[in-house]
PDB file of N, CA and C in Angstrom:
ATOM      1  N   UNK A   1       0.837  -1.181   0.000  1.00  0.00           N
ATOM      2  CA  UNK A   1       0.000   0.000   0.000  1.00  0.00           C
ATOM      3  C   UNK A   1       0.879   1.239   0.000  1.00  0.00           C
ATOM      4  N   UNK A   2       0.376   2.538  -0.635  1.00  0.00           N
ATOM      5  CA  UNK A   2       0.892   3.542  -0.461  1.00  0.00           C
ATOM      6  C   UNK A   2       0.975   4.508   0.638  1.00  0.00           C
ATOM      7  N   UNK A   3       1.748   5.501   1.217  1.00  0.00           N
ATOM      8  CA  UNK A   3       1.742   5.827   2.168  1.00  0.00           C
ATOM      9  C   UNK A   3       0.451   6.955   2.518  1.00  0.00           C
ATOM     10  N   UNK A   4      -0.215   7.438   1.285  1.00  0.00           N
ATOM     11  CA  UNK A   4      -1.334   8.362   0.935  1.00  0.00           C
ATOM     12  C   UNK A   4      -2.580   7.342   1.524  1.00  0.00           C
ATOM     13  N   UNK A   5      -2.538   5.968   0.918  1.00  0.00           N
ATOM     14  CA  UNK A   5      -3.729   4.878   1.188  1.00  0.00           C
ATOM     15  C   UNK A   5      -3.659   4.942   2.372  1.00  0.00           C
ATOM     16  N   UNK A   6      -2.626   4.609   3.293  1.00  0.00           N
ATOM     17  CA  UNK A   6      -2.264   4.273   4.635  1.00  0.00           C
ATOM     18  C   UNK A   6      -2.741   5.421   5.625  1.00  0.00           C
ATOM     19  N   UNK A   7      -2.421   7.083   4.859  1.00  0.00           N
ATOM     20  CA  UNK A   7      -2.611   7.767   5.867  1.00  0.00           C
ATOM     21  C   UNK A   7      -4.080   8.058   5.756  1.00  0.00           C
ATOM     22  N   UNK A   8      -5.116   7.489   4.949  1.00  0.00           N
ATOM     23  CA  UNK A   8      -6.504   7.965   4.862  1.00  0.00           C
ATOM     24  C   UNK A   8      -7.208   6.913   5.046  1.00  0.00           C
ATOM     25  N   UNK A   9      -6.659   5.463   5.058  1.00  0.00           N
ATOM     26  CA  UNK A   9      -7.025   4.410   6.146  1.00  0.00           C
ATOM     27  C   UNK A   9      -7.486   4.380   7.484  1.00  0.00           C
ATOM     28  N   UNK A  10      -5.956   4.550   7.848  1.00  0.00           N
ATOM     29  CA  UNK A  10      -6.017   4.843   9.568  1.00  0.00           C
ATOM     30  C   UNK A  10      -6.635   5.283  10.088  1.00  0.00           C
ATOM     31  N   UNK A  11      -7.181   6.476   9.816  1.00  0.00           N
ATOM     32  CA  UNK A  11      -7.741   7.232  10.477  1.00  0.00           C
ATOM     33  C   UNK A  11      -9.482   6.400  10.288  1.00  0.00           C
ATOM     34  N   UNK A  12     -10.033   5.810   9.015  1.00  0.00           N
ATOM     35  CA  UNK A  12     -11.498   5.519   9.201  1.00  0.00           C
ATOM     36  C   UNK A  12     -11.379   4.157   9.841  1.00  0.00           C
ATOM     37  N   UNK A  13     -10.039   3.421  10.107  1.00  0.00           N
ATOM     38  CA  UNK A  13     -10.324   2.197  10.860  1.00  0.00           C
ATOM     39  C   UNK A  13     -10.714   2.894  12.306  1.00  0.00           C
ATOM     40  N   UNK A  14      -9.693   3.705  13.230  1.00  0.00           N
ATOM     41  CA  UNK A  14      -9.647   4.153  14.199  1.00  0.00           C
ATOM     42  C   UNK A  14     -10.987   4.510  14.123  1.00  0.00           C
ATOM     43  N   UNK A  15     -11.557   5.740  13.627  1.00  0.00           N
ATOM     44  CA  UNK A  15     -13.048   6.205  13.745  1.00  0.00           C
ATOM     45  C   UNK A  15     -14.220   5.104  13.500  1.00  0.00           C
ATOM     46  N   UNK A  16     -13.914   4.242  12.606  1.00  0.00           N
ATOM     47  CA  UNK A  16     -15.003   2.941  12.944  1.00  0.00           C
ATOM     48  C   UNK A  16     -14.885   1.909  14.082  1.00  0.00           C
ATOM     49  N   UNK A  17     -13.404   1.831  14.421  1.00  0.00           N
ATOM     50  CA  UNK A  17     -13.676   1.635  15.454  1.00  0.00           C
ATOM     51  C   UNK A  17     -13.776   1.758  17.105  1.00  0.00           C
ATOM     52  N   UNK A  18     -14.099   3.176  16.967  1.00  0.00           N
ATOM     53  CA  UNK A  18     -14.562   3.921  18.165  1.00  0.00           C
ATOM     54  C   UNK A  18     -16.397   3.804  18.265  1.00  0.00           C
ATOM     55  N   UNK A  19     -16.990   4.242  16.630  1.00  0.00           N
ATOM     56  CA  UNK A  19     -18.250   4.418  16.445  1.00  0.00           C
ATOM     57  C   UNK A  19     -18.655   2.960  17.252  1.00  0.00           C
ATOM     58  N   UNK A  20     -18.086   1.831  16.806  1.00  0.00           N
ATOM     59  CA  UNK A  20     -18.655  -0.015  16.953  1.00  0.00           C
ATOM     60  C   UNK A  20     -18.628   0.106  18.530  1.00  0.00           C
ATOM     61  N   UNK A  21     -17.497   0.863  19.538  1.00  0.00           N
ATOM     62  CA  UNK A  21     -17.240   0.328  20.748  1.00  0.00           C
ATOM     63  C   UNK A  21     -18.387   1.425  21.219  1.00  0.00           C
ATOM     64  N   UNK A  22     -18.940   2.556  20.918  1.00  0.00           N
ATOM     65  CA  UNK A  22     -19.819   3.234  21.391  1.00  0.00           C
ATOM     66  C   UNK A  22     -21.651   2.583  21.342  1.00  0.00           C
ATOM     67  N   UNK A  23     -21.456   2.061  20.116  1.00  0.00           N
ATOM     68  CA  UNK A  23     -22.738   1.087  20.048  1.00  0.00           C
ATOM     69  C   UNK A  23     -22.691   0.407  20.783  1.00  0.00           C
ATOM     70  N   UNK A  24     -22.048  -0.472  20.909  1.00  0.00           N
ATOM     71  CA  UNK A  24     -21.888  -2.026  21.819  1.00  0.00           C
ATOM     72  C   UNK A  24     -22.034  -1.061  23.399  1.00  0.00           C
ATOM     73  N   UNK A  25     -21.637   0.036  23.631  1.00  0.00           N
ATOM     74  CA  UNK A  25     -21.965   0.362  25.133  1.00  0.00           C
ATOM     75  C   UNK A  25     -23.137   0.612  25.146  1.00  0.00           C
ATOM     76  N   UNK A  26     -23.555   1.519  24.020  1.00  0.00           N
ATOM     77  CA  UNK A  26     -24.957   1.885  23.928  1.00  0.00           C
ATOM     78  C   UNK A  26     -26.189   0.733  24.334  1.00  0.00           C
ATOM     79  N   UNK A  27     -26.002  -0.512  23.306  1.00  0.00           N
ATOM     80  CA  UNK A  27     -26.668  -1.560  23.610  1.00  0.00           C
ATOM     81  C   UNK A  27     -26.524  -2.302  25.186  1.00  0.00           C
ATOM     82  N   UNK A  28     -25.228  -2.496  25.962  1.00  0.00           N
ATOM     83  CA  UNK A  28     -25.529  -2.794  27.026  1.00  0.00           C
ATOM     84  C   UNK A  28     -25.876  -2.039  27.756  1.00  0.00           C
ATOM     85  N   UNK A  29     -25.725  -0.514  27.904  1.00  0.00           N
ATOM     86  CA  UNK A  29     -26.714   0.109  28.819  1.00  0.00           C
ATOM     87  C   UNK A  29     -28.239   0.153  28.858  1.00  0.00           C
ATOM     88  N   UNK A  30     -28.392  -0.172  27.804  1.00  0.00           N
ATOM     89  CA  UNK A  30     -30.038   0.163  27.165  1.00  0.00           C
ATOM     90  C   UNK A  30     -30.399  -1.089  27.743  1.00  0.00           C
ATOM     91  N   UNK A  31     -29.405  -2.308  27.960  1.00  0.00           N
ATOM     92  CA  UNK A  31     -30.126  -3.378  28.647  1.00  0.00           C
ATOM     93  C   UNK A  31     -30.014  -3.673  29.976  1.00  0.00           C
ATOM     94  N   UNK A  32     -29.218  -2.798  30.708  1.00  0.00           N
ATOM     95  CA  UNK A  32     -29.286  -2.466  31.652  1.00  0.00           C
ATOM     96  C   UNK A  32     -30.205  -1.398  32.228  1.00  0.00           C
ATOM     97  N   UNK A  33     -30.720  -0.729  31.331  1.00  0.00           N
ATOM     98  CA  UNK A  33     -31.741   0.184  31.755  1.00  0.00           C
ATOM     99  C   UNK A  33     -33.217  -0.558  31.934  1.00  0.00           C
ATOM    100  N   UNK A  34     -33.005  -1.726  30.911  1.00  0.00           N
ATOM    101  CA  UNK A  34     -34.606  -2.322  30.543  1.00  0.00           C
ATOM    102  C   UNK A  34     -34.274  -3.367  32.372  1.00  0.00           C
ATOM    103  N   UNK A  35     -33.218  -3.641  32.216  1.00  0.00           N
ATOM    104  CA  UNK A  35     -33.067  -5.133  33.237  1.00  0.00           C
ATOM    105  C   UNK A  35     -33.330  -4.590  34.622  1.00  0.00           C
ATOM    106  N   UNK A  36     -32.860  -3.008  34.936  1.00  0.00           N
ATOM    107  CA  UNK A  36     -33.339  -2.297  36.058  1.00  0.00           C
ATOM    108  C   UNK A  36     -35.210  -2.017  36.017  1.00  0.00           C
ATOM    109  N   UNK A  37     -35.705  -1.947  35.160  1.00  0.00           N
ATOM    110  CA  UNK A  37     -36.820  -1.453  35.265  1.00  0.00           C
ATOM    111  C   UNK A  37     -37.781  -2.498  35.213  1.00  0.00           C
ATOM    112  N   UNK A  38     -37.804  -3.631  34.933  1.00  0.00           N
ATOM    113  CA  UNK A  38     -38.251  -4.814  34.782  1.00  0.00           C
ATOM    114  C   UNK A  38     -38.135  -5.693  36.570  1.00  0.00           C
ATOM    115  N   UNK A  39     -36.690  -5.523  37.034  1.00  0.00           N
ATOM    116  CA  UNK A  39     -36.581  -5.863  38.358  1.00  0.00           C
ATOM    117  C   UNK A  39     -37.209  -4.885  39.291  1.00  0.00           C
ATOM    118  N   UNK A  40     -37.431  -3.579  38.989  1.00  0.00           N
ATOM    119  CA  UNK A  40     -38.199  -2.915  39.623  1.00  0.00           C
ATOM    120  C   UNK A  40     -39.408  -2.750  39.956  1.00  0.00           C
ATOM    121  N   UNK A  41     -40.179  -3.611  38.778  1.00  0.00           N
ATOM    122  CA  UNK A  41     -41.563  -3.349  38.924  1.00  0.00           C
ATOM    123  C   UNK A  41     -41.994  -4.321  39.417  1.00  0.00           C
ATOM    124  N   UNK A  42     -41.133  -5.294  39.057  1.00  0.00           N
ATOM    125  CA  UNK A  42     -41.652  -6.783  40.382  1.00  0.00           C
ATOM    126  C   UNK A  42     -41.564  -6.062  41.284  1.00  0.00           C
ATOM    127  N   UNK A  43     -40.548  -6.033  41.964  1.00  0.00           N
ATOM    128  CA  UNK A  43     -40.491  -5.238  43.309  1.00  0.00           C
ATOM    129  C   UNK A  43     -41.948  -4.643  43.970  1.00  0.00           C
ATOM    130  N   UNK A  44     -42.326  -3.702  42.480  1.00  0.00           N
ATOM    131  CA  UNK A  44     -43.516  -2.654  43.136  1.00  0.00           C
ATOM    132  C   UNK A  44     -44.871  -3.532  42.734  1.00  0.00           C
ATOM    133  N   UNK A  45     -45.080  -4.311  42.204  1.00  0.00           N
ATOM    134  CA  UNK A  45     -46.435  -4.856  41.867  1.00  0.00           C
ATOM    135  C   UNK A  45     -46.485  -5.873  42.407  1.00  0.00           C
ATOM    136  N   UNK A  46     -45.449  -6.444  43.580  1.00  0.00           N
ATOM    137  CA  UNK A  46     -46.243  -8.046  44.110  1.00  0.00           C
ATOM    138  C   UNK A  46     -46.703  -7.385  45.460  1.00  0.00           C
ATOM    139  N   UNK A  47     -47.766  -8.161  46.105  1.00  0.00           N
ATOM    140  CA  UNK A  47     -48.590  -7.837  47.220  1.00  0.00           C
ATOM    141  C   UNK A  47     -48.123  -7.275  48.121  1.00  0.00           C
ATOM    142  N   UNK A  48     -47.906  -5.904  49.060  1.00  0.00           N
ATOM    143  CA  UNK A  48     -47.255  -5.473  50.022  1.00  0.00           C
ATOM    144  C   UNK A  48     -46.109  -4.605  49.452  1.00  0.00           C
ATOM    145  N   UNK A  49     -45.633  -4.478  48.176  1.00  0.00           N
ATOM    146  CA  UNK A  49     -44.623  -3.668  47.660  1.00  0.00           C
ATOM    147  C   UNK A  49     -44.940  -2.178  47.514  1.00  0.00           C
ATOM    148  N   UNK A  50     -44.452  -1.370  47.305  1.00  0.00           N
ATOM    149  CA  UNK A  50     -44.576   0.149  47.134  1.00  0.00           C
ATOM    150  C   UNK A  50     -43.795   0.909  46.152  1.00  0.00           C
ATOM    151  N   UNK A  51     -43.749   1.950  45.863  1.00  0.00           N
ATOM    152  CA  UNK A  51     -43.087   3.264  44.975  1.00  0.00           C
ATOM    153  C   UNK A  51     -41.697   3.053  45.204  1.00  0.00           C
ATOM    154  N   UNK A  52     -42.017   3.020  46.431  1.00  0.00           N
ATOM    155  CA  UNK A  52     -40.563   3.534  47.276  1.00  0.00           C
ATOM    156  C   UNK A  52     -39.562   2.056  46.982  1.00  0.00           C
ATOM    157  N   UNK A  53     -40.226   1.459  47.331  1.00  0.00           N
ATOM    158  CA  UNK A  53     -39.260  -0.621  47.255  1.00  0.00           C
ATOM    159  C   UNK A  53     -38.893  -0.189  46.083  1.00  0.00           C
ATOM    160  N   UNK A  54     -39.778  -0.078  45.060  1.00  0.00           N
ATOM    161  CA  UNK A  54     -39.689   0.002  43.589  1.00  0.00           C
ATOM    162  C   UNK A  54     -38.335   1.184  43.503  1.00  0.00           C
ATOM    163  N   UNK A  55     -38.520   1.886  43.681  1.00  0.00           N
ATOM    164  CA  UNK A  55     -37.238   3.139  43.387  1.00  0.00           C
ATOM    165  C   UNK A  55     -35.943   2.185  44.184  1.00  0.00           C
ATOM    166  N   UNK A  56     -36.230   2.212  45.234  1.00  0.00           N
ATOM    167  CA  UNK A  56     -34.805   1.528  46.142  1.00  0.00           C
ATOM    168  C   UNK A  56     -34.717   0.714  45.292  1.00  0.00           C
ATOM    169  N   UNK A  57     -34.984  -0.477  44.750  1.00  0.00           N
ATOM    170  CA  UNK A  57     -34.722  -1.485  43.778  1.00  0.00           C
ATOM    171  C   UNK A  57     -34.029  -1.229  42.703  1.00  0.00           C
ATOM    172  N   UNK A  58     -34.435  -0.877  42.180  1.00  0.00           N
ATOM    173  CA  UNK A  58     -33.777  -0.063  41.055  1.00  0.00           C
ATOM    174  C   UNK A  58     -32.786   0.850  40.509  1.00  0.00           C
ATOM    175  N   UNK A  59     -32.040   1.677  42.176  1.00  0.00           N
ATOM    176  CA  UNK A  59     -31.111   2.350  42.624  1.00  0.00           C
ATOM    177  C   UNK A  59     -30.265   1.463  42.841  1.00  0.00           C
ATOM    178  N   UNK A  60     -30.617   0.405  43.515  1.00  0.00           N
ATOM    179  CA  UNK A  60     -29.648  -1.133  43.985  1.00  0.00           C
ATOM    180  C   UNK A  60     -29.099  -1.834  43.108  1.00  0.00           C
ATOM    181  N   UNK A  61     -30.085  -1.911  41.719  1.00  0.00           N
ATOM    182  CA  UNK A  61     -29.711  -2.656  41.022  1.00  0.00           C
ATOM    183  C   UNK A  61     -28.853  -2.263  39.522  1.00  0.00           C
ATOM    184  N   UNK A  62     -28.844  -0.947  39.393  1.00  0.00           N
ATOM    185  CA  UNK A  62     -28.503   0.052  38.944  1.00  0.00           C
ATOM    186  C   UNK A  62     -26.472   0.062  38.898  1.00  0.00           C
ATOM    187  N   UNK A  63     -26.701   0.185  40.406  1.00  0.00           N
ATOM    188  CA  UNK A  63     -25.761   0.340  40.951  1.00  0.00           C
ATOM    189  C   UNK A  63     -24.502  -0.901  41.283  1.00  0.00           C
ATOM    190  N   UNK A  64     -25.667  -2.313  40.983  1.00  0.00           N
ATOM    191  CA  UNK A  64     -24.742  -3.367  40.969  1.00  0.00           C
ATOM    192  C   UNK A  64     -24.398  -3.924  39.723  1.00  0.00           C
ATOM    193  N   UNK A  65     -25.132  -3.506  38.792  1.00  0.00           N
ATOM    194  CA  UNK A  65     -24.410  -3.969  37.350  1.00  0.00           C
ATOM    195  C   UNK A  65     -22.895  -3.281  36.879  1.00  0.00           C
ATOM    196  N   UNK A  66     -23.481  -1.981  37.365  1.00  0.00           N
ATOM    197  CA  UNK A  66     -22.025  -0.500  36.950  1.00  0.00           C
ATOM    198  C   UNK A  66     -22.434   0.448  37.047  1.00  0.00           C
ATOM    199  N   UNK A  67     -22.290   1.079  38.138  1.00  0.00           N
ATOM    200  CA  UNK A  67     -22.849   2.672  38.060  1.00  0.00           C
ATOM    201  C   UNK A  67     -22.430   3.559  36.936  1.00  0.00           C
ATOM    202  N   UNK A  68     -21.474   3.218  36.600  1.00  0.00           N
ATOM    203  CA  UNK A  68     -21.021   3.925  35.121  1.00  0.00           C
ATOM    204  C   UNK A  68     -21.167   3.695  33.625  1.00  0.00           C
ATOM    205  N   UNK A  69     -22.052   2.615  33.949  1.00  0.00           N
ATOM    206  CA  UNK A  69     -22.786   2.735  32.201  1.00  0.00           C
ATOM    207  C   UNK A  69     -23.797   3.401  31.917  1.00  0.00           C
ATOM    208  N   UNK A  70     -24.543   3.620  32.580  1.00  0.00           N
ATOM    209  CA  UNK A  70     -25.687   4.827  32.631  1.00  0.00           C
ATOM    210  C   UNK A  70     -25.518   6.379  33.254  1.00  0.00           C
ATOM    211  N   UNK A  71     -24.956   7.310  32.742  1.00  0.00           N
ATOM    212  CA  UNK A  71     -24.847   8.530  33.422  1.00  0.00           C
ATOM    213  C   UNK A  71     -26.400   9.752  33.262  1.00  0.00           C
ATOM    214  N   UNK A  72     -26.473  10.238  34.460  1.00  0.00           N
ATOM    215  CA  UNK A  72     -27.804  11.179  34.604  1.00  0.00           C
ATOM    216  C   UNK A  72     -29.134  10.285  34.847  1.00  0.00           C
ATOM    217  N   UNK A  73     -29.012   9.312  35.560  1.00  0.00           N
ATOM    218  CA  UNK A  73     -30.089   8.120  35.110  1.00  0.00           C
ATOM    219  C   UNK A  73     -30.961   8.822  36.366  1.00  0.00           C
ATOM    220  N   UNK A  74     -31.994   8.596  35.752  1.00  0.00           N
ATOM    221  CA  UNK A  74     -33.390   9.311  36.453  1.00  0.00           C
ATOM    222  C   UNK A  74     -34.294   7.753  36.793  1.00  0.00           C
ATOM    223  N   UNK A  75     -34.839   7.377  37.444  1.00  0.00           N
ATOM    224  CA  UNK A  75     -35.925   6.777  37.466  1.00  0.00           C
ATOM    225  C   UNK A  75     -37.187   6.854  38.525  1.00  0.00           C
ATOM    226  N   UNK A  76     -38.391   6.634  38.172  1.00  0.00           N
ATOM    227  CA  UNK A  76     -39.006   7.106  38.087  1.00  0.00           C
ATOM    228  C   UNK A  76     -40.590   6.222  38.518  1.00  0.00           C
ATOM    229  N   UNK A  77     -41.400   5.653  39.578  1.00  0.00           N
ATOM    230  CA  UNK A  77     -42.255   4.894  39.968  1.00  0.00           C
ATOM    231  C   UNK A  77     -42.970   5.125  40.294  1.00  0.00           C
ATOM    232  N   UNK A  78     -44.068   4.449  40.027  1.00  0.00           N
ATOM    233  CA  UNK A  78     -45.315   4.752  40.768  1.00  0.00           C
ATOM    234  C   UNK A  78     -46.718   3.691  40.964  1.00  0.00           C
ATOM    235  N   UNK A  79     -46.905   3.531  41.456  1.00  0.00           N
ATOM    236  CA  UNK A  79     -48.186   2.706  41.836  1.00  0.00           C
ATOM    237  C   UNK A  79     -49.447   2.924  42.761  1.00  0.00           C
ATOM    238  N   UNK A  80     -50.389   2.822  42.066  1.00  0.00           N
ATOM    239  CA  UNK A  80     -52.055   3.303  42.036  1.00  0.00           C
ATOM    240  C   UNK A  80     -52.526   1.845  42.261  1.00  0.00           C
ATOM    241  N   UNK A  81     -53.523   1.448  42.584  1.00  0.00           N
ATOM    242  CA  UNK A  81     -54.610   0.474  43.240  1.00  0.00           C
ATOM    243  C   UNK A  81     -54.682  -0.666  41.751  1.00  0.00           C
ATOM    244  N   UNK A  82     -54.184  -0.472  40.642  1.00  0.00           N
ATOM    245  CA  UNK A  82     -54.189  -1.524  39.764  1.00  0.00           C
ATOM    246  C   UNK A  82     -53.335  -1.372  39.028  1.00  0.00           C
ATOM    247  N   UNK A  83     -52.367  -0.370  38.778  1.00  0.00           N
ATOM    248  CA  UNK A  83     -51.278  -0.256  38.285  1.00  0.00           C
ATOM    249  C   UNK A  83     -50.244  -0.300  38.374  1.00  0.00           C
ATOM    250  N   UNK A  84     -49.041  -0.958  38.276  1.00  0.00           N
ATOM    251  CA  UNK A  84     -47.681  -0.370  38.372  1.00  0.00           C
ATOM    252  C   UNK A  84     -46.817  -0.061  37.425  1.00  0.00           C
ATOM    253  N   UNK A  85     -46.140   1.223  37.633  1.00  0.00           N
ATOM    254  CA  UNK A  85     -44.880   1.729  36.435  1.00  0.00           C
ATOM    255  C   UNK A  85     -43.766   2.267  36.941  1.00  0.00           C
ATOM    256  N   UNK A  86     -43.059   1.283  36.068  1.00  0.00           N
ATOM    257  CA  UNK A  86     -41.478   2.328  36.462  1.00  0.00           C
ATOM    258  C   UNK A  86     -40.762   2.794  34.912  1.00  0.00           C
ATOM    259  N   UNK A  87     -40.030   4.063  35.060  1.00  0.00           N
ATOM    260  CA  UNK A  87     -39.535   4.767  34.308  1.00  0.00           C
ATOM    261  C   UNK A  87     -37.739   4.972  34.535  1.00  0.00           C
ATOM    262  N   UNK A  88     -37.728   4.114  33.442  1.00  0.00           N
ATOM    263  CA  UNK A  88     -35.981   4.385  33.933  1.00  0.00           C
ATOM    264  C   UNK A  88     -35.165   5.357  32.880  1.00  0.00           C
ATOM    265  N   UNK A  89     -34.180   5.817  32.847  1.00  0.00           N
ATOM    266  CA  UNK A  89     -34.276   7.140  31.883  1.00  0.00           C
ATOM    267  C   UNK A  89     -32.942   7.396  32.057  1.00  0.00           C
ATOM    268  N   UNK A  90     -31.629   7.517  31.167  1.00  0.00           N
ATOM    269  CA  UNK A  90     -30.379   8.448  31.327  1.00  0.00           C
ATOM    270  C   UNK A  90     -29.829   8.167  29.989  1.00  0.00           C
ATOM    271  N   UNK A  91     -28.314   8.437  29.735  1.00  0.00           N
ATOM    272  CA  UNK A  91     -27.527   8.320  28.528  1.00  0.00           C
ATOM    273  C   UNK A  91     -26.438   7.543  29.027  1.00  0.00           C
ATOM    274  N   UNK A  92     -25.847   6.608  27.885  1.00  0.00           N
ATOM    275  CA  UNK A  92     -24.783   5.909  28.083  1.00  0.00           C
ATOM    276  C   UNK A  92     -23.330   6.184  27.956  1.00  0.00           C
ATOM    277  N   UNK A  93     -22.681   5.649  28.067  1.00  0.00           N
ATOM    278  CA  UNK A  93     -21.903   6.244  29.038  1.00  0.00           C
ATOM    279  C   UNK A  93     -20.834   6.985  27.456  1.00  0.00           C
ATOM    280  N   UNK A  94     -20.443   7.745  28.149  1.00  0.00           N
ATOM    281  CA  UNK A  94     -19.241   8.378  26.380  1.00  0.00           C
ATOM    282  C   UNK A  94     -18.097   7.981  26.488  1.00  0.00           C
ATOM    283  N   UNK A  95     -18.154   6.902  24.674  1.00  0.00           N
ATOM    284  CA  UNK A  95     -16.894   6.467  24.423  1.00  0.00           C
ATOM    285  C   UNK A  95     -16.231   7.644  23.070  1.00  0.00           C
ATOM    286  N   UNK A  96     -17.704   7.781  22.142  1.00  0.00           N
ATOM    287  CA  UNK A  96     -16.732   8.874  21.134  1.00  0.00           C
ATOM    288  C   UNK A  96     -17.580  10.522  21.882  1.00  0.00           C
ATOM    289  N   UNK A  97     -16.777  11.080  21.623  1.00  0.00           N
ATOM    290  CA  UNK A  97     -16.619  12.809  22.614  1.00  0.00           C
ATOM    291  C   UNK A  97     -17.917  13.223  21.851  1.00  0.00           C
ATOM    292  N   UNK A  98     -18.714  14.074  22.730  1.00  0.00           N
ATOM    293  CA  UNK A  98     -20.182  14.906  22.625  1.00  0.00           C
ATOM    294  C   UNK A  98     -20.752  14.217  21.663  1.00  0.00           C
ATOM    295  N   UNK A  99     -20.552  12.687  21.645  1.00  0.00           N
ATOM    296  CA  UNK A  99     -22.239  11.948  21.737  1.00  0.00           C
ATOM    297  C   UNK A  99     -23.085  11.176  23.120  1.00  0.00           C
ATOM    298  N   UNK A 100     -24.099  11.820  22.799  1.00  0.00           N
ATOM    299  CA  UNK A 100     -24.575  11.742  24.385  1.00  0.00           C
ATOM    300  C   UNK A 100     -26.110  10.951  23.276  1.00  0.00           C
ATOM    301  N   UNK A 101     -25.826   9.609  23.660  1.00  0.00           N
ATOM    302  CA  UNK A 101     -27.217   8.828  23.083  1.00  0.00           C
ATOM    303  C   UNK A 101     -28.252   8.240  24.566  1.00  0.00           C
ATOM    304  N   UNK A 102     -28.916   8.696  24.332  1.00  0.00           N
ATOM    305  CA  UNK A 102     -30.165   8.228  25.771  1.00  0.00           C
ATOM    306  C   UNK A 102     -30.762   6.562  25.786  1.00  0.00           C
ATOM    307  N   UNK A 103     -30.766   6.364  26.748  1.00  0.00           N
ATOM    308  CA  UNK A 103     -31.277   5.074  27.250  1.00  0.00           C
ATOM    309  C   UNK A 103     -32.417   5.097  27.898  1.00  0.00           C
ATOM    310  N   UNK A 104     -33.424   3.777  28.011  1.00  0.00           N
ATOM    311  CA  UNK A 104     -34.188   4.204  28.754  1.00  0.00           C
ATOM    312  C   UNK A 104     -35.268   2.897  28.800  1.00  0.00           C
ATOM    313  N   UNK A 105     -36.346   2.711  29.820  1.00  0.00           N
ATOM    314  CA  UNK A 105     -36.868   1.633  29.441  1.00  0.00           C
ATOM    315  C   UNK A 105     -38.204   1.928  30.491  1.00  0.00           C
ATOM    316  N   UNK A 106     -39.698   2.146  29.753  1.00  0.00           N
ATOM    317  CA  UNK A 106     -40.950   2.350  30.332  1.00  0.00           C
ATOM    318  C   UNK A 106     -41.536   1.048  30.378  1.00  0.00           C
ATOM    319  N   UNK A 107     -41.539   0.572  31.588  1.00  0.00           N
ATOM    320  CA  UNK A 107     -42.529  -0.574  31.836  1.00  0.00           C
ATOM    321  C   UNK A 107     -43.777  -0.573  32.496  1.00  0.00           C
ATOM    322  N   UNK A 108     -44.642  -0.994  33.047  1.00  0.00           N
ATOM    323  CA  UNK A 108     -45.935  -1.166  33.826  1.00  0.00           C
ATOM    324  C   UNK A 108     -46.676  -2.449  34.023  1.00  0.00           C
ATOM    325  N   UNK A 109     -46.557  -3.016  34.907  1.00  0.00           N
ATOM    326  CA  UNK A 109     -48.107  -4.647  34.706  1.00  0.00           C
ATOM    327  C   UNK A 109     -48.934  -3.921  35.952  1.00  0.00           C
ATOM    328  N   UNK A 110     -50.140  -4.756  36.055  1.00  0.00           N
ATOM    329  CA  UNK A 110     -51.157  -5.247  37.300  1.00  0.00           C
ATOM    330  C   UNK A 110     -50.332  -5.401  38.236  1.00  0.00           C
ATOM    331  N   UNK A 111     -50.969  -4.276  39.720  1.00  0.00           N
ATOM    332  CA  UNK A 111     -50.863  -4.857  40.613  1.00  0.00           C
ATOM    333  C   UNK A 111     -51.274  -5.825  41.283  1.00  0.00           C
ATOM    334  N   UNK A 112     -50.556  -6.712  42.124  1.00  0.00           N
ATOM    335  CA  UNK A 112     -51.158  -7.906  42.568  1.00  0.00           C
ATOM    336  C   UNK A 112     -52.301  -7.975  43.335  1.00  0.00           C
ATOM    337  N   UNK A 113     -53.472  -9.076  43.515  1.00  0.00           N
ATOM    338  CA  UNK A 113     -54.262  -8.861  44.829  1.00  0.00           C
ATOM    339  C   UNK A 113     -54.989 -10.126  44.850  1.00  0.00           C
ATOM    340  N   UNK A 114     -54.651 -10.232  46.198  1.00  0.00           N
ATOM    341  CA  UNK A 114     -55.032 -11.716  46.388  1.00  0.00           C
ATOM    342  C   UNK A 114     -56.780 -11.565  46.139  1.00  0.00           C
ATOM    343  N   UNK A 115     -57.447 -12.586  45.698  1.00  0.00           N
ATOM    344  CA  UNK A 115     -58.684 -12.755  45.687  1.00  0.00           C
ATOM    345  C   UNK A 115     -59.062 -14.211  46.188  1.00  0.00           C
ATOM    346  N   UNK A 116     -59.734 -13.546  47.396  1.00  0.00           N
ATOM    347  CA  UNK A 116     -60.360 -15.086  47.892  1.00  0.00           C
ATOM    348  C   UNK A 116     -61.237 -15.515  47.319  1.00  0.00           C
TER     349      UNK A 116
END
């Protein structure tokens, strides 16, 4: 190869492969966002659970995958007499400079209730 090929190479291997390692974070945060919000709403929709379990849950669990794949992460619960939802919400984490791509994952089921 020429040294012209070489020097206009390099540079789109390097930049493709920064773009690939920013996806691949992108995608595991986004499943870490869904995997927090999914463990959360169990939390808040089985019999005796609350908002609050639900948020603590989700702060816990958040926090034990990697606090640093999700930065600004908001989430967000609530539960009413037949509903439950949690809202999990931030951006992943930056591998290429001032891209800031958002994550996030809205869930809700039935709350539980025993029926005799």
């Amino acid at each position: 190869m020429h040294t012209v090929e070489m020097a206009i190479l390099a540079p789109l291997v390097l930049v493709g492969a920064l773009m690939l390692a920013q996806v691949l974070a992108w995608a595991i945060a986004q499943l870490c966002a869904s995997y927090a919000a999914n463990h959360a709403l169990q939390t808040t929709r089985v019999q005796g659970g609350s908002a609050t379990a639900g948020q603590d849950d989700a702060a816990a669990v958040l926090a034990g995958i990697d606090g640093t794949l999700i930065g600004g992460t908001q989430v967000n619960v609530t539960r009413d007499a037949n509903v439950a939802s949690v809202h999990v919400h931030g951006t992943a984490i930056h591998i290429v400079p001032f891209l800031q791509l958002p994550v996030g994952a809205d869930v809700s089921g039935p709350v539980e209730a025993l029926n005799p």
